[in-house]
N, C-alpha and C. Protein backbone atom coordinates (compact mmCIF):
# COMPACT_ATOMS: atom_id res chain seq x y z
N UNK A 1 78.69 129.23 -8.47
CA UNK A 1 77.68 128.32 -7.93
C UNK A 1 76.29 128.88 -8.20
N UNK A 2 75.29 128.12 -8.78
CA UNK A 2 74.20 128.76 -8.68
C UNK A 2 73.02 128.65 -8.01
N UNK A 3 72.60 130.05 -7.48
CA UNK A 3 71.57 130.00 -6.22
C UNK A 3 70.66 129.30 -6.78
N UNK A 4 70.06 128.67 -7.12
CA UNK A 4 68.87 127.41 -7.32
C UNK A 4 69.04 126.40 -6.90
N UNK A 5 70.45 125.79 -7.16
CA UNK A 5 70.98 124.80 -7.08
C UNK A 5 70.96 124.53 -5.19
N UNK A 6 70.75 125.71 -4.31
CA UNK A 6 70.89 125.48 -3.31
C UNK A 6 69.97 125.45 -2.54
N UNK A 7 68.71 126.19 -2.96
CA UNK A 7 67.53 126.14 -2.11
C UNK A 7 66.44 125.20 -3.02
N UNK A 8 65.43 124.69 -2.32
CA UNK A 8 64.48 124.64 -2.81
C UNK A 8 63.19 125.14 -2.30
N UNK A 9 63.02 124.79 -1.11
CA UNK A 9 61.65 125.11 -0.27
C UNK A 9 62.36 126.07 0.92
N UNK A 10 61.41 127.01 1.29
CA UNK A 10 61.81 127.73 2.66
C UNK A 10 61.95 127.05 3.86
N UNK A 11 62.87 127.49 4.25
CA UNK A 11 63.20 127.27 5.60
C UNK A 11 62.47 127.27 6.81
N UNK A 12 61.67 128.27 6.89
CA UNK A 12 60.97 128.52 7.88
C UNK A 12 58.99 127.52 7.75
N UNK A 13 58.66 126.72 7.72
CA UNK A 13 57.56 126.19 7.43
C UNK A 13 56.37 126.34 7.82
N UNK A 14 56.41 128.28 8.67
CA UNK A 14 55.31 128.89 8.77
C UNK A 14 54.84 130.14 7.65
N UNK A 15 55.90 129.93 6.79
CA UNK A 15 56.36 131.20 5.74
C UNK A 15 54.86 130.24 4.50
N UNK A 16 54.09 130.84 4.30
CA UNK A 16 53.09 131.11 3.55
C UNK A 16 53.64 131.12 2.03
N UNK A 17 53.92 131.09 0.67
CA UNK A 17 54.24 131.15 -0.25
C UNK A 17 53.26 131.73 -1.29
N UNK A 18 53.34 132.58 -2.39
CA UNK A 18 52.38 132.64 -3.48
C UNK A 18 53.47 132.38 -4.62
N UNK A 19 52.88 132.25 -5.79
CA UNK A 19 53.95 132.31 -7.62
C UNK A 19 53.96 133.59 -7.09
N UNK A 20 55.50 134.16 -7.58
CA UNK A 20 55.86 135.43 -8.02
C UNK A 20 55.92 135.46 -9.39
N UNK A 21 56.11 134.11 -9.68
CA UNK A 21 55.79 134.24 -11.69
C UNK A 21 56.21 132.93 -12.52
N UNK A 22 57.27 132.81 -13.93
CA UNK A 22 57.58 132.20 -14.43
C UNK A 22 58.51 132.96 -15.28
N UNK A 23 60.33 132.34 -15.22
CA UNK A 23 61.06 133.16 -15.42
C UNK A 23 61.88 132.22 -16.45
N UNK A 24 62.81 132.79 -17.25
CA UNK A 24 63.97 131.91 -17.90
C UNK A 24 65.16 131.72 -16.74
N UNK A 25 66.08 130.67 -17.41
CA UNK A 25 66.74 130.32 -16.02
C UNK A 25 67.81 131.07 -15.46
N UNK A 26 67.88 132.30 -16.62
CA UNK A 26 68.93 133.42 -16.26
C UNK A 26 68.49 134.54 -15.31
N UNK A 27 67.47 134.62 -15.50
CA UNK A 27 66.38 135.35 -14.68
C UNK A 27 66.11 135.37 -13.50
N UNK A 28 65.62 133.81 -13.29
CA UNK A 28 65.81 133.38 -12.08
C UNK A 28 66.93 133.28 -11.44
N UNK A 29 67.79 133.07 -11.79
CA UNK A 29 68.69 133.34 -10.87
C UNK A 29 69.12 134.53 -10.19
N UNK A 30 68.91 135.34 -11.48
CA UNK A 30 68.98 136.46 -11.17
C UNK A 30 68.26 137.38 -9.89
N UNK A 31 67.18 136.68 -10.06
CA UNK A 31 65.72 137.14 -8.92
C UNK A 31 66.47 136.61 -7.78
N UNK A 32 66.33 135.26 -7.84
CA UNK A 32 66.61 134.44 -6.58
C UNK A 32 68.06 135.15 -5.51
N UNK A 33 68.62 135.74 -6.21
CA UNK A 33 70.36 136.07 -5.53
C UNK A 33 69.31 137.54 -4.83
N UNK A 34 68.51 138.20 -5.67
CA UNK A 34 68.23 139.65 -5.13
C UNK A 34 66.59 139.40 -4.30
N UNK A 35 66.43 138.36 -4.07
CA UNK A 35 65.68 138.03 -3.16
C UNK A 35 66.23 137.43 -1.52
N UNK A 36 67.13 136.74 -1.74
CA UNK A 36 68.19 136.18 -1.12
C UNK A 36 68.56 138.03 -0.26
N UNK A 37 69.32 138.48 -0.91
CA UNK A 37 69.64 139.83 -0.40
C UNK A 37 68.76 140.52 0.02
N UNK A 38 67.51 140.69 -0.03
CA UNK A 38 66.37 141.64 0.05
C UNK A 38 65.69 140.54 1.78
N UNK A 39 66.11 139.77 1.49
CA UNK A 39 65.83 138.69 3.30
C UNK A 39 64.42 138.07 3.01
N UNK A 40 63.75 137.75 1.70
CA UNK A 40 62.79 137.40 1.51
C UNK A 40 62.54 135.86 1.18
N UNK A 41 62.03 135.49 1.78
CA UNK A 41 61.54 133.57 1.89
C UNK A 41 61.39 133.45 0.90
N UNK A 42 61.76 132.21 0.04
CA UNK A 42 61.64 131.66 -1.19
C UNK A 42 61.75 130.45 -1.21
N UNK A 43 61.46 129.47 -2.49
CA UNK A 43 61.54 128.33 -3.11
C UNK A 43 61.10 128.85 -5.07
N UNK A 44 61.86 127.33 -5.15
CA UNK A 44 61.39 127.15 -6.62
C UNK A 44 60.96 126.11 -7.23
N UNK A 45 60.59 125.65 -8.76
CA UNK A 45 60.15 124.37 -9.09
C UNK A 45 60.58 125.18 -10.60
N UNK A 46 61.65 123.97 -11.04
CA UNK A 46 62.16 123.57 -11.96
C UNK A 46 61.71 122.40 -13.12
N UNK A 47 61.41 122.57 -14.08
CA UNK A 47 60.74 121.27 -14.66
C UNK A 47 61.29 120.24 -14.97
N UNK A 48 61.43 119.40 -14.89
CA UNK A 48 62.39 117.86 -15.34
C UNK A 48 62.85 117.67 -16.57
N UNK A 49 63.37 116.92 -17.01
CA UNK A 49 64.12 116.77 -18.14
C UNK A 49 63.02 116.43 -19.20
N UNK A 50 61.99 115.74 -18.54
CA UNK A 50 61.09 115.70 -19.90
C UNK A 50 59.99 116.28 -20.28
N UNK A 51 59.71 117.16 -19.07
CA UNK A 51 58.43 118.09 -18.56
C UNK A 51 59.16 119.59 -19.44
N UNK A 52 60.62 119.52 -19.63
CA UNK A 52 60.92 121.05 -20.34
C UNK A 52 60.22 120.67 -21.67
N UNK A 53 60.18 119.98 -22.24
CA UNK A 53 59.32 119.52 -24.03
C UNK A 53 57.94 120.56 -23.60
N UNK A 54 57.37 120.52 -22.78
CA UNK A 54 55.88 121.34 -22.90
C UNK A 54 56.07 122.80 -21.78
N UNK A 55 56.90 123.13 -21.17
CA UNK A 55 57.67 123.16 -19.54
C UNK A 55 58.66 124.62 -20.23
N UNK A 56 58.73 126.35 -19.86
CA UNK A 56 59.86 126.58 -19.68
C UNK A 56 59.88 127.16 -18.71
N UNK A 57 61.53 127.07 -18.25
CA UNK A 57 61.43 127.95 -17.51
C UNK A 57 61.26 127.54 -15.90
N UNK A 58 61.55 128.62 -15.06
CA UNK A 58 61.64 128.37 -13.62
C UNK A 58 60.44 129.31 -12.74
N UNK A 59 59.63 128.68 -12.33
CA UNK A 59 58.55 129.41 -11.48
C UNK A 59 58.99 129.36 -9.68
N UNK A 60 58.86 130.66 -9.02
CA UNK A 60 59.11 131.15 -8.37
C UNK A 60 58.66 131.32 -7.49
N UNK A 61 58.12 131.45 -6.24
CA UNK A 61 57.40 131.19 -5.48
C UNK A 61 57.94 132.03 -4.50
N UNK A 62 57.66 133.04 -3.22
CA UNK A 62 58.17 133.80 -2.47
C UNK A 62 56.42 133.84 -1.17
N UNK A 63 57.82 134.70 -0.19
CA UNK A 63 56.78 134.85 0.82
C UNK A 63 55.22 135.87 0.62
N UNK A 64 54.28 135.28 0.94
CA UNK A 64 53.40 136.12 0.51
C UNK A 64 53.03 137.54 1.20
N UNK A 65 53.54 137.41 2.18
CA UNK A 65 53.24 138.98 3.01
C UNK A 65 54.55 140.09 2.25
N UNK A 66 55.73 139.09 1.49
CA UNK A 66 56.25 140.12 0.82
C UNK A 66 56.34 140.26 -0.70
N UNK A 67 54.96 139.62 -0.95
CA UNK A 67 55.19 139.81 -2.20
C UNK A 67 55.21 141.01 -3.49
N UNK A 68 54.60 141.91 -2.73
CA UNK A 68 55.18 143.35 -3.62
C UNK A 68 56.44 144.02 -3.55
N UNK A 69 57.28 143.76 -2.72
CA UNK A 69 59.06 143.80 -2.57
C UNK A 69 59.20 142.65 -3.91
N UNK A 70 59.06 141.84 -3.58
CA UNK A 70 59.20 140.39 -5.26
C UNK A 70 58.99 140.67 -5.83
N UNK A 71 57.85 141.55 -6.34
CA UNK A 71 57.22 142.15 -7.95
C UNK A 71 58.48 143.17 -8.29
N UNK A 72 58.38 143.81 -7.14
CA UNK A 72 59.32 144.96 -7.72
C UNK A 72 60.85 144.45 -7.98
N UNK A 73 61.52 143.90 -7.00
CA UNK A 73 62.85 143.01 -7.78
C UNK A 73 62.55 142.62 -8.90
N UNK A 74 61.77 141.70 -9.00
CA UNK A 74 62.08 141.08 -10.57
C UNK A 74 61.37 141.81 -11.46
N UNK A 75 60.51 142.87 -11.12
CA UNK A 75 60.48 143.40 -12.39
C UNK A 75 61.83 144.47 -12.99
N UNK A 76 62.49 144.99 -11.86
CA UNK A 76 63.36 145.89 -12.03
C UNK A 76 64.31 144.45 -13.07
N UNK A 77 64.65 143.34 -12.52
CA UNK A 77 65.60 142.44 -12.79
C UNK A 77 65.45 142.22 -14.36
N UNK A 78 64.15 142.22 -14.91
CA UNK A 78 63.86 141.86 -15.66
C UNK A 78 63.07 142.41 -17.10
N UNK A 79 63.26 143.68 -16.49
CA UNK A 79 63.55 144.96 -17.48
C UNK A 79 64.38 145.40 -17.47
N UNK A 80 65.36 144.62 -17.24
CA UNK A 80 66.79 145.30 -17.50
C UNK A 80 67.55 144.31 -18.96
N UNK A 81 68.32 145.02 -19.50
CA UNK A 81 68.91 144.72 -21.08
C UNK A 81 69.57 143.67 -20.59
């Protein structure tokens, strides 16, 4: 099952959000499961079927008071082979 597919916006609707970035969709998922684990508020925005023509990719969005825990997941996530 994939974690995108299940969230979109945070739960909590006092949770503040910033971009954590713009990822491929393997990536993101990847982030999203070790964000998920790490207890950190999230959403995403996916581009539409006709918005991918100019569009890649999945941008990310996390809580902003934790957003240097987020840098560091996905950068670890995403320097990896």
């Amino acid at each position: 099952m994939s974690t995108l597919s299940g969230k979109n916006y945070p739960s909590d609707p006092s949770v503040r959000t910033v971009q954590l970035g713009q990822f491929s969709d393997d990536h993101a998922e990847l982030i999203a499961a070790a964000l998920e684990q790490a207890g950190i508020s999230w959403w995403y925005k996916q581009p539409g079927t006709i918005s991918r023509i100019w569009e890649w990719g999945v941008r990310l969005y996390v809580d902003r008071e934790r957003i240097t825990d987020a840098r560091a997941l996905a950068d670890t996530i995403t320097s990896s082979p």
